[in-house]
C-alpha atoms as a PDB file:
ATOM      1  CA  UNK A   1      23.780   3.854   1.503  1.00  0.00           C
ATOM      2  CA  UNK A   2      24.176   0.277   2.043  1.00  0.00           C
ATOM      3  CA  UNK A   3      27.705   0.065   2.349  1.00  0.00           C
ATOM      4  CA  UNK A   4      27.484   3.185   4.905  1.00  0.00           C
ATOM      5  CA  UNK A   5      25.174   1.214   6.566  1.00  0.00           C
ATOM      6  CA  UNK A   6      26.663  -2.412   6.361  1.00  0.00           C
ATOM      7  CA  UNK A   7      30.044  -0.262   8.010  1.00  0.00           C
ATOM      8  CA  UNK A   8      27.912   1.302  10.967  1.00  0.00           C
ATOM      9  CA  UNK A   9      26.378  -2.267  11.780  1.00  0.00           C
ATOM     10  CA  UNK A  10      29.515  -3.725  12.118  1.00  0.00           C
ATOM     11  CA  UNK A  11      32.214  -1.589  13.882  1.00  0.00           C
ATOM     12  CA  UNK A  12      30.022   1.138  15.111  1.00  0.00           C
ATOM     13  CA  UNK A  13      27.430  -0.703  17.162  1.00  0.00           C
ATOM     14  CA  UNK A  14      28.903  -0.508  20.457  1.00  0.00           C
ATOM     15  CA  UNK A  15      29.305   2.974  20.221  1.00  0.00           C
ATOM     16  CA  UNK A  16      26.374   4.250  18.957  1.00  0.00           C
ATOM     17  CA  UNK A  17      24.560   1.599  22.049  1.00  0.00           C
ATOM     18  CA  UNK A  18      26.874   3.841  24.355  1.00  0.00           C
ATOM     19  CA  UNK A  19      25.938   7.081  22.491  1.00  0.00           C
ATOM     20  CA  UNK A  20      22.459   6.728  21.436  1.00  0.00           C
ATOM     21  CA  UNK A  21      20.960   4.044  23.970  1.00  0.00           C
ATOM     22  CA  UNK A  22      19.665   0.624  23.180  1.00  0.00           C
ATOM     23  CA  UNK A  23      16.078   2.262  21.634  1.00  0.00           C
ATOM     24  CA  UNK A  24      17.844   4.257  19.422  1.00  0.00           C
ATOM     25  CA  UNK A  25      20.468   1.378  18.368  1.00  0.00           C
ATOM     26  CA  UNK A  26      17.648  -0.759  17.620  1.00  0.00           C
ATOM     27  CA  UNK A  27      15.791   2.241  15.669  1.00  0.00           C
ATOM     28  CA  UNK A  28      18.975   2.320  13.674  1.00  0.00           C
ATOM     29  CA  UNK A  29      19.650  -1.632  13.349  1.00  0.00           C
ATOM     30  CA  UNK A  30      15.984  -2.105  11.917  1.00  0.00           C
ATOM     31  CA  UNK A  31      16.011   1.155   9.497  1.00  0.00           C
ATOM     32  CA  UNK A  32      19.430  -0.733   7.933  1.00  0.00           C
ATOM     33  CA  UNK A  33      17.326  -4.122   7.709  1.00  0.00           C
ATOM     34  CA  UNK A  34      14.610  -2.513   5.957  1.00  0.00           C
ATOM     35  CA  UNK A  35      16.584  -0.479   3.235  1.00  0.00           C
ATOM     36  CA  UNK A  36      18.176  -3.445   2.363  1.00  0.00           C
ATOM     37  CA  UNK A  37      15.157  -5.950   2.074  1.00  0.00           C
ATOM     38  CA  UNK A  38      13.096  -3.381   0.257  1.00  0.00           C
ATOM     39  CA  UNK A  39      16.344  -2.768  -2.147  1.00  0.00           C
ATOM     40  CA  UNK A  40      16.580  -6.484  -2.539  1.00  0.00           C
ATOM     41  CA  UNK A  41      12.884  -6.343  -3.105  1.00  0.00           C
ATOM     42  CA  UNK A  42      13.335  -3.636  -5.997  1.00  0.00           C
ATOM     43  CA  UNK A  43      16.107  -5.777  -7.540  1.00  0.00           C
ATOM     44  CA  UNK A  44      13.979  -8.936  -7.168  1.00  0.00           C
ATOM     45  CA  UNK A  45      11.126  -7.218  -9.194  1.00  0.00           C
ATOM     46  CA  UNK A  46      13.350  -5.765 -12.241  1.00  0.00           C
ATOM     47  CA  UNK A  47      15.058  -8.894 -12.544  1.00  0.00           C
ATOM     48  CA  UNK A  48      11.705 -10.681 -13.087  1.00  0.00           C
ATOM     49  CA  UNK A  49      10.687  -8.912 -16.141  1.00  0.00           C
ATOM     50  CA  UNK A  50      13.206 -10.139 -18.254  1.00  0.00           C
ATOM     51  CA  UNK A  51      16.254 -11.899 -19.583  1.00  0.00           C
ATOM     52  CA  UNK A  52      19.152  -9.803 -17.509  1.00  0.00           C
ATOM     53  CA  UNK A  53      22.145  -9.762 -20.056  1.00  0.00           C
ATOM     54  CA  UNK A  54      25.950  -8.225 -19.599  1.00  0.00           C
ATOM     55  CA  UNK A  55      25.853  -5.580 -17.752  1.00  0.00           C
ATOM     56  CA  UNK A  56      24.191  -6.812 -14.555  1.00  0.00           C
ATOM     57  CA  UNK A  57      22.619  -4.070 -12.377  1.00  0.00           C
ATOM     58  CA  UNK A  58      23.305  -1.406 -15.072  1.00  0.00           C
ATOM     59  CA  UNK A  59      21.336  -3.343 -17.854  1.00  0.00           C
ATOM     60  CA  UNK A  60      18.603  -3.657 -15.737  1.00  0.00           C
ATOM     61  CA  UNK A  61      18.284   0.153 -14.681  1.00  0.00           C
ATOM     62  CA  UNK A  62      18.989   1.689 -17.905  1.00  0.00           C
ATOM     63  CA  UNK A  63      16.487  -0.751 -19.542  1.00  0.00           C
ATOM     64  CA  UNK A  64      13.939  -0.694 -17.040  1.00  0.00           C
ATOM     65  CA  UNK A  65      14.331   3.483 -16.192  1.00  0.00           C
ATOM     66  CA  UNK A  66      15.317   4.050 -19.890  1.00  0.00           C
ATOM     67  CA  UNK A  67      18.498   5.292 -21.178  1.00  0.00           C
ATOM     68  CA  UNK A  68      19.376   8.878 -19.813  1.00  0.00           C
ATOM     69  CA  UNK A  69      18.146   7.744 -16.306  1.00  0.00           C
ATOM     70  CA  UNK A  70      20.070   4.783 -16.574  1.00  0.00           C
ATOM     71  CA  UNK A  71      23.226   6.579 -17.452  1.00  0.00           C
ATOM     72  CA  UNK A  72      22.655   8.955 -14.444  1.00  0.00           C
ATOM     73  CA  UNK A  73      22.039   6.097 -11.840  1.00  0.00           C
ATOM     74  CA  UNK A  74      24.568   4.089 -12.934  1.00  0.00           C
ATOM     75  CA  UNK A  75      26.569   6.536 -12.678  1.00  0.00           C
ATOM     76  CA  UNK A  76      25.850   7.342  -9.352  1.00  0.00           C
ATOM     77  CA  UNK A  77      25.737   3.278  -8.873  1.00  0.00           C
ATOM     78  CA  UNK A  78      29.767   3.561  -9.567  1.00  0.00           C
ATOM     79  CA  UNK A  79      30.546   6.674  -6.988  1.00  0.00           C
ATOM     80  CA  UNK A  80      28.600   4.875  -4.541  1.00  0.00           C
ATOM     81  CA  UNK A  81      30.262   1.358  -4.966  1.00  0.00           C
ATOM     82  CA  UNK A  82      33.429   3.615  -5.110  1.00  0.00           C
ATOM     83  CA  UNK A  83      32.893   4.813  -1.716  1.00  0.00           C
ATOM     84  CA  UNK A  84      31.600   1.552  -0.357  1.00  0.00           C
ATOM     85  CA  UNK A  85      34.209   0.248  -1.570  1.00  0.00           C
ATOM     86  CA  UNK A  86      36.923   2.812   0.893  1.00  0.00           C
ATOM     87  CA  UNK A  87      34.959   2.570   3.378  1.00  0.00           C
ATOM     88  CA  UNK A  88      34.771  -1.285   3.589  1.00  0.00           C
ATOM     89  CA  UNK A  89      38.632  -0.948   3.961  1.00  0.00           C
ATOM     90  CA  UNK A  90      38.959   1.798   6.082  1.00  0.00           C
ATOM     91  CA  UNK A  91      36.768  -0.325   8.397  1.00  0.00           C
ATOM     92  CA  UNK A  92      38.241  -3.348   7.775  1.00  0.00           C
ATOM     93  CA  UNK A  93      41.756  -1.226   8.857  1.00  0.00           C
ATOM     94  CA  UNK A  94      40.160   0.235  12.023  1.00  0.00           C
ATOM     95  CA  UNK A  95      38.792  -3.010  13.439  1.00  0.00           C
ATOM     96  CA  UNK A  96      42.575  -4.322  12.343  1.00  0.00           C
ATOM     97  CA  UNK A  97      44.173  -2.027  14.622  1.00  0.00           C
ATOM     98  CA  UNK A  98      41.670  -1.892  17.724  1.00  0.00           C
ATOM     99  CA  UNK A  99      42.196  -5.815  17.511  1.00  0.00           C
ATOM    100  CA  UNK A 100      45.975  -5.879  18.142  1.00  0.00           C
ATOM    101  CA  UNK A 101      46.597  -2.342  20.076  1.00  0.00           C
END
């Protein structure tokens, strides 16, 4: 969700201020803010409670959540980087072109 987010913060603000209004744009700006401080909260407070080995944020869930959670999330934690990933580019293409049309 925070790549979806970091994407709508950065190309779509202007129009979802046209869209939405300036309330709701804030609404939106503020809800992104807080997912990721309370995510880099989370990550702040599993990271604490031990030596973090190879593996990096996989170690950390499936050690923390246990093993068949871990696999699950992490996972998930792939798809969603996968995603993030495309849609980083895809943005990163769309801002390319509206730039020099």
């Amino acid at each position: 969700m925070q790549n979806i987010f970091g994407v709508l913060i950065f190309i779509r603000v202007p129009r979802i201020t046209g869209e939405a209004g300036i309330g709701h744009a804030f609404l939106i700006v503020f809800l992104c803010c807080c997912c990721t401080f309370f995510s880099a909260l989370s990550v702040s407070a599993i990271a604490t409670n031990g030596k973090i080995k190879q593996g990096g944020s996989y170690y950390m869930i499936s050690r923390s959540l246990g093993a068949p959670i871990g696999v699950a999330l992490g996972f998930t934690f792939f798809l969603g980087n996968l995603v993030g990933g495309a849609m980083y580019v895809l943005g990163a293409v769309e801002a390319f072109i509206t730039s020099f049309k």
